[in-house]
N, C-alpha and C. Protein backbone atom coordinates (compact mmCIF):
# COMPACT_ATOMS: atom_id res chain seq x y z
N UNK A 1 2.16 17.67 19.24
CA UNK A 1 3.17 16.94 18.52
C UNK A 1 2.48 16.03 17.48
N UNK A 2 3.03 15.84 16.41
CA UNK A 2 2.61 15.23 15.46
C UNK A 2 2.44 13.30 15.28
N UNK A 3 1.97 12.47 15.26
CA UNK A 3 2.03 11.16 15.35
C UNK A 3 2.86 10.96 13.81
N UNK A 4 4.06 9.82 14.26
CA UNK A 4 5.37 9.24 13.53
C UNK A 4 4.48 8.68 12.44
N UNK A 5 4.96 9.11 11.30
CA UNK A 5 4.32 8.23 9.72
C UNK A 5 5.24 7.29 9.69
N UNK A 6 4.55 5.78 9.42
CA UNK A 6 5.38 4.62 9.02
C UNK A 6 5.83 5.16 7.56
N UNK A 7 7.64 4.74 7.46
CA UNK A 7 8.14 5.60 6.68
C UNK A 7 8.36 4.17 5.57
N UNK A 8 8.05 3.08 6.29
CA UNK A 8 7.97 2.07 5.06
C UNK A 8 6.56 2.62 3.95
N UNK A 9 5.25 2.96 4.86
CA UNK A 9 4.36 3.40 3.92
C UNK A 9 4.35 4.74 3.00
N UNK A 10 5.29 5.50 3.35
CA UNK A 10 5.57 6.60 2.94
C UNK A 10 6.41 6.55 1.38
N UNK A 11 6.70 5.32 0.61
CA UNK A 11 6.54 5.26 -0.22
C UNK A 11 5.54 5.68 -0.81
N UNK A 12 5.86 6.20 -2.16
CA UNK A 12 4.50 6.70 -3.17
C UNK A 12 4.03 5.38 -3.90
N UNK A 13 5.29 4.37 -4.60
CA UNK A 13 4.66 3.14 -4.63
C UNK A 13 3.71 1.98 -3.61
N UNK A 14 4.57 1.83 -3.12
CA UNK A 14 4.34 1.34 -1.84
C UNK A 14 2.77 1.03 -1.15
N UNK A 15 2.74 2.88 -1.02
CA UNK A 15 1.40 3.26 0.08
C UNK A 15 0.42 3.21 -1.60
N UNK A 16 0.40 3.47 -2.48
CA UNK A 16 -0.57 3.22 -3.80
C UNK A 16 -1.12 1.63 -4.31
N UNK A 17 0.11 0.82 -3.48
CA UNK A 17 -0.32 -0.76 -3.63
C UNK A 17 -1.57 -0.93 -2.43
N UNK A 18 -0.78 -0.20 -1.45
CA UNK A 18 -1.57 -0.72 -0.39
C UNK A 18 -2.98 0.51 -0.10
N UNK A 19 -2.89 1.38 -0.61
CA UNK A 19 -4.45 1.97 -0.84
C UNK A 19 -5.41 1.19 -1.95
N UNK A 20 -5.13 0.69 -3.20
CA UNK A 20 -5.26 -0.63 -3.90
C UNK A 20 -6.00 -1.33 -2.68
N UNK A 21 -4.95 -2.50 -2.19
CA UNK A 21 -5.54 -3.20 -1.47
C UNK A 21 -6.60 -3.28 -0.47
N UNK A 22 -6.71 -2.07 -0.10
CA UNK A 22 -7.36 -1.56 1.19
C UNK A 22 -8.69 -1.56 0.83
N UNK A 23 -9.32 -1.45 -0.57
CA UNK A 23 -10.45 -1.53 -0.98
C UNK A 23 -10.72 -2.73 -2.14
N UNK A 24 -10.15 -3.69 -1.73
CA UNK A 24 -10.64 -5.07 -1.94
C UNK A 24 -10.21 -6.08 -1.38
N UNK A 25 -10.83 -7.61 -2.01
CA UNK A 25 -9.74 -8.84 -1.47
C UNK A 25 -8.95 -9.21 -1.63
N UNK A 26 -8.77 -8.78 -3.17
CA UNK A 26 -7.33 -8.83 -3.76
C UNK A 26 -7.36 -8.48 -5.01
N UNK A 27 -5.67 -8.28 -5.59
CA UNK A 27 -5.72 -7.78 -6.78
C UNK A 27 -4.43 -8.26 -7.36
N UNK A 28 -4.30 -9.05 -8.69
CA UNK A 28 -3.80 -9.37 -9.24
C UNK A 28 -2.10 -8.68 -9.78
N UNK A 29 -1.23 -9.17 -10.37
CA UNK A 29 -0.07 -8.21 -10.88
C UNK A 29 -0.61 -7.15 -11.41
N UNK A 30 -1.36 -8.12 -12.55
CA UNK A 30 -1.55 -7.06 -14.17
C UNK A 30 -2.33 -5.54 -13.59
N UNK A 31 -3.14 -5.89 -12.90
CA UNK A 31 -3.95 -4.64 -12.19
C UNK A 31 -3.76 -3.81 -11.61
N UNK A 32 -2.40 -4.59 -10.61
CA UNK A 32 -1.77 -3.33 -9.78
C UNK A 32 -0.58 -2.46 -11.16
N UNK A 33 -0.22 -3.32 -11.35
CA UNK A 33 0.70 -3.06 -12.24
C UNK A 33 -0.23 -1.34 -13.30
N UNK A 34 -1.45 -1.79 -13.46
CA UNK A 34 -2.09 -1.15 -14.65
C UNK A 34 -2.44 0.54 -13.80
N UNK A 35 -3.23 0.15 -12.64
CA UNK A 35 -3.41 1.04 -12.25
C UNK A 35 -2.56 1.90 -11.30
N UNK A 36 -1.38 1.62 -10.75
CA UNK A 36 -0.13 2.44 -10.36
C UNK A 36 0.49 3.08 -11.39
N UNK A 37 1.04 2.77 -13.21
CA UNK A 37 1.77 3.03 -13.84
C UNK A 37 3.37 2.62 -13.54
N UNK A 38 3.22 2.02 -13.24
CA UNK A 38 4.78 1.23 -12.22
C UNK A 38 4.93 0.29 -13.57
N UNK A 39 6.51 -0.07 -13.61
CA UNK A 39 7.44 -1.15 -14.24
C UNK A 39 7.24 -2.13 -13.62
N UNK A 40 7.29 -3.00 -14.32
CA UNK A 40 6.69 -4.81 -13.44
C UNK A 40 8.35 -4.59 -12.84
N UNK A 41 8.92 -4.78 -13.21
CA UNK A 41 10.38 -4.68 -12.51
C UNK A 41 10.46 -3.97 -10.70
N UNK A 42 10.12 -2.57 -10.47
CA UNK A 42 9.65 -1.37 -9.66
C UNK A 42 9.06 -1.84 -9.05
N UNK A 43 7.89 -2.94 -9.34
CA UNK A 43 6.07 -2.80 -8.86
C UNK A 43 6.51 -4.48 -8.13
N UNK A 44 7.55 -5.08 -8.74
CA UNK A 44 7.84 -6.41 -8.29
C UNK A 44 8.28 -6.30 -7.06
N UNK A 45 9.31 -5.54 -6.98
CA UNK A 45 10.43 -5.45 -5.52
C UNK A 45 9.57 -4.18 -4.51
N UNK A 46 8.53 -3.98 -5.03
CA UNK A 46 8.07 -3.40 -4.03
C UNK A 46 6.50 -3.96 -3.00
N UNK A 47 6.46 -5.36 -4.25
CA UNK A 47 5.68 -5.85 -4.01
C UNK A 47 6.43 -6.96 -2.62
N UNK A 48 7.66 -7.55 -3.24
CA UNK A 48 8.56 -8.08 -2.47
C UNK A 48 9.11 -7.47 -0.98
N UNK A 49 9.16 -6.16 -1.00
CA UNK A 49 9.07 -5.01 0.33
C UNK A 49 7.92 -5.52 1.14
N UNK A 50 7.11 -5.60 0.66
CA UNK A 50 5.22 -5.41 1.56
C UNK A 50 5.38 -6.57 1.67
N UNK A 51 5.83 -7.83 1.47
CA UNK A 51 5.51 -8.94 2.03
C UNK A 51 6.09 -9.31 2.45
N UNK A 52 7.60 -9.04 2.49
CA UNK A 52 8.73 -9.15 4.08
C UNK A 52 8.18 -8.65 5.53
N UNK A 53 7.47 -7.39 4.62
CA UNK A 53 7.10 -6.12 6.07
C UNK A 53 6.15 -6.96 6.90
N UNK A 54 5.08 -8.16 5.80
CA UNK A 54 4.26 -9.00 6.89
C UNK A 54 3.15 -7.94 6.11
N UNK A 55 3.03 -7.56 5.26
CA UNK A 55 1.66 -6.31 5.05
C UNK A 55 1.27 -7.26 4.02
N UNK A 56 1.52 -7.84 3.23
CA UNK A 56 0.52 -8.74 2.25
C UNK A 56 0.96 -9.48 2.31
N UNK A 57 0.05 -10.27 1.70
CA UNK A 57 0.56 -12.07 0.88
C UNK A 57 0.34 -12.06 -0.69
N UNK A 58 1.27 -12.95 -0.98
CA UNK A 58 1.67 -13.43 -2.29
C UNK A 58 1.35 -14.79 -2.70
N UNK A 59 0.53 -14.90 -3.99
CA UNK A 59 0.12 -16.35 -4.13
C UNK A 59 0.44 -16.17 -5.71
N UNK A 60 0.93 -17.18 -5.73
CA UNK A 60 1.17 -17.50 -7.65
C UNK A 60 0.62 -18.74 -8.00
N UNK A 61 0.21 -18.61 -9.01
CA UNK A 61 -0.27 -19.82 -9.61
C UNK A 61 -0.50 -19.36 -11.15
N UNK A 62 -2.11 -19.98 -11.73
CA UNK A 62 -2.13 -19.77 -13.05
C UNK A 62 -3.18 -19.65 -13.39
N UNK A 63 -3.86 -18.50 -14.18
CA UNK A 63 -5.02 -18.72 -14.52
C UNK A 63 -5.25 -19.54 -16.38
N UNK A 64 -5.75 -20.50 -16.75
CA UNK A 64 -5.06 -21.04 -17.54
C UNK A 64 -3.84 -21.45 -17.50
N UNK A 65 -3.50 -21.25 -18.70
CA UNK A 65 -1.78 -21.60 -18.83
C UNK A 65 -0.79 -20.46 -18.46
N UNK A 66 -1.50 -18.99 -18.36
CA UNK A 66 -0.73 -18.25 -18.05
C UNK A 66 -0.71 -17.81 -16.46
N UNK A 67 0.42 -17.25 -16.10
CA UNK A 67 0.80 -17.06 -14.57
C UNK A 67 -0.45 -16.21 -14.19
N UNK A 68 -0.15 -16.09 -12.77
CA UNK A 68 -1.15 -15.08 -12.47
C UNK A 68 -0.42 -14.87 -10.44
N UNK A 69 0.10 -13.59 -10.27
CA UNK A 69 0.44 -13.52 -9.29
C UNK A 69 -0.60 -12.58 -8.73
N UNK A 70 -0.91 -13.13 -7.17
CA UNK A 70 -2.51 -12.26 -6.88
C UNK A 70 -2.10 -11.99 -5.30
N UNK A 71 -2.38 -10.24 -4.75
CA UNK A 71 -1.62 -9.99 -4.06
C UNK A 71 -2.71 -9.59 -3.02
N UNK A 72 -2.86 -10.11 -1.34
CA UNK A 72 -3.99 -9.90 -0.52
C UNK A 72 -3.21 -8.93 0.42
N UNK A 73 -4.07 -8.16 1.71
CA UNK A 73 -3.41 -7.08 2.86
C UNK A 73 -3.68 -8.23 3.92
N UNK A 74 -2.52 -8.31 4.57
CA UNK A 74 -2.76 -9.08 5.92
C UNK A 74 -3.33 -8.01 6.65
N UNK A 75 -3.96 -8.81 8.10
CA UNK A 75 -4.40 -8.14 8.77
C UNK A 75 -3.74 -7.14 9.55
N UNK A 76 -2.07 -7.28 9.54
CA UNK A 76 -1.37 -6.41 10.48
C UNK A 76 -0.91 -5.13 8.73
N UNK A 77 -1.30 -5.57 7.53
CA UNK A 77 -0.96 -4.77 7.02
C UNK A 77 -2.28 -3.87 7.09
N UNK A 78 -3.23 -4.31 7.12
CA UNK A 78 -4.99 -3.20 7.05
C UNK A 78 -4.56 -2.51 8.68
N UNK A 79 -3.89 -2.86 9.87
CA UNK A 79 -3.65 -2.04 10.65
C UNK A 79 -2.89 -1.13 10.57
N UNK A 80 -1.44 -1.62 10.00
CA UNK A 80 -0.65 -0.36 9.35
C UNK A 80 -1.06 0.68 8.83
N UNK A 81 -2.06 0.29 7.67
CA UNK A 81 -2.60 1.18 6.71
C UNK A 81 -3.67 2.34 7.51
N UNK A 82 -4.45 1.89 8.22
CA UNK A 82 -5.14 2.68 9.08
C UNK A 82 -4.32 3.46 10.13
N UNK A 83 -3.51 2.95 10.34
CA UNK A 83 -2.46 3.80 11.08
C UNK A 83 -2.15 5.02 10.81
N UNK A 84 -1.61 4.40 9.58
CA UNK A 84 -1.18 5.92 8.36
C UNK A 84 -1.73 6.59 7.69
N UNK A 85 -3.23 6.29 7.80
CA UNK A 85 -3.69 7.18 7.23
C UNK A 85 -4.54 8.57 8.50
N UNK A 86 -4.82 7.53 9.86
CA UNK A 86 -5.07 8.20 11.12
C UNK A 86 -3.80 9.50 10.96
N UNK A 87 -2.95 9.24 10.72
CA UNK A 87 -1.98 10.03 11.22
C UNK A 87 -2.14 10.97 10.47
N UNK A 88 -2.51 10.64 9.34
CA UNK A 88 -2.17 12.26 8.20
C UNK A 88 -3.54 13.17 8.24
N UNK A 89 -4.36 12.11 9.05
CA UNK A 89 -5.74 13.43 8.79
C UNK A 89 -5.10 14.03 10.55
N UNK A 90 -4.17 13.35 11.19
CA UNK A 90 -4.14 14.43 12.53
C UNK A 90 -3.30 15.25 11.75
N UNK A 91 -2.30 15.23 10.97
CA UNK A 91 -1.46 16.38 10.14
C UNK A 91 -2.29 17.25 9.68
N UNK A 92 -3.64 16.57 8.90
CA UNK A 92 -4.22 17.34 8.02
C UNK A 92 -5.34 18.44 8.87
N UNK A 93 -5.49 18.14 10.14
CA UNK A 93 -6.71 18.76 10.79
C UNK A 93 -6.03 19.90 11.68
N UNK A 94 -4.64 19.42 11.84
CA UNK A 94 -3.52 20.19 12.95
C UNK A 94 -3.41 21.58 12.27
N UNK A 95 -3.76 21.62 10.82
CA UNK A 95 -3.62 23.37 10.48
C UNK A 95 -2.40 23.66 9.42
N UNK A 96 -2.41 24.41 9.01
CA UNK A 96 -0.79 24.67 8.41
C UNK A 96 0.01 25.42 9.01
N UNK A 97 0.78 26.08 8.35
CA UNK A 97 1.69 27.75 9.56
C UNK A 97 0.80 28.19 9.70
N UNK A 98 1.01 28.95 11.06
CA UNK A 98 0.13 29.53 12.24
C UNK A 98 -1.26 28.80 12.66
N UNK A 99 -0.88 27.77 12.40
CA UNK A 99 -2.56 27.02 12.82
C UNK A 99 -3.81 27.19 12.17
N UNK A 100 -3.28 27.48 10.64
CA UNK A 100 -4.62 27.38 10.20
C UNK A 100 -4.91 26.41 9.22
N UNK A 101 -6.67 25.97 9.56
CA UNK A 101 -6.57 24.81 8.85
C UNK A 101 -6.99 24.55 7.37
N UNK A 102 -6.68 23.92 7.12
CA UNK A 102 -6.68 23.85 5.67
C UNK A 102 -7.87 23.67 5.03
């Protein structure tokens, strides 16, 4: 039987913020924003998703005079994330039709 994918990460936005995150300490709007191709609009409320879920934190402030919103993985979100990604290499190792593997 297959192990349940968190279907909050199963976003394509979503799980692309949080693969982002997963390989640093943090990363700013403009960056996530740059390297997803996401609408600050899209990239906002999904940023707003992940930090209800308890998977990041949100800090605003300013670098200079201009804003600067800078976005970290909590620790129960780096568990999530390892979660989901455990799960897809058991998908990915489990084979395709008839059991073979890929």
């Amino acid at each position: 039987m297959f192990p349940k994918l968190d279907p909050f990460l199963h976003s394509e936005l979503r799980l692309a913020v949080m693969s982002i995150l997963a390989g640093v300490d943090e990363a700013d709007f403009t960056y996530l924003k740059k390297q997803t191709g996401a609408t600050s609009g899209n990239l906002s409320v999904q940023i707003d998703k992940l930090t209800a879920a308890g998977y990041i934190t949100v800090e605003k402030g300013f670098k200079g005079k201009m804003p600067r919103t800078t976005c970290k993985m909590t620790p129960s979100g780096h568990e999530a994330f390892r979660g989901y990604v455990e799960a897809l290499k058991e998908y990915l190792s489990s084979g395709g039709p008839g059991g073979q593997r890929l």
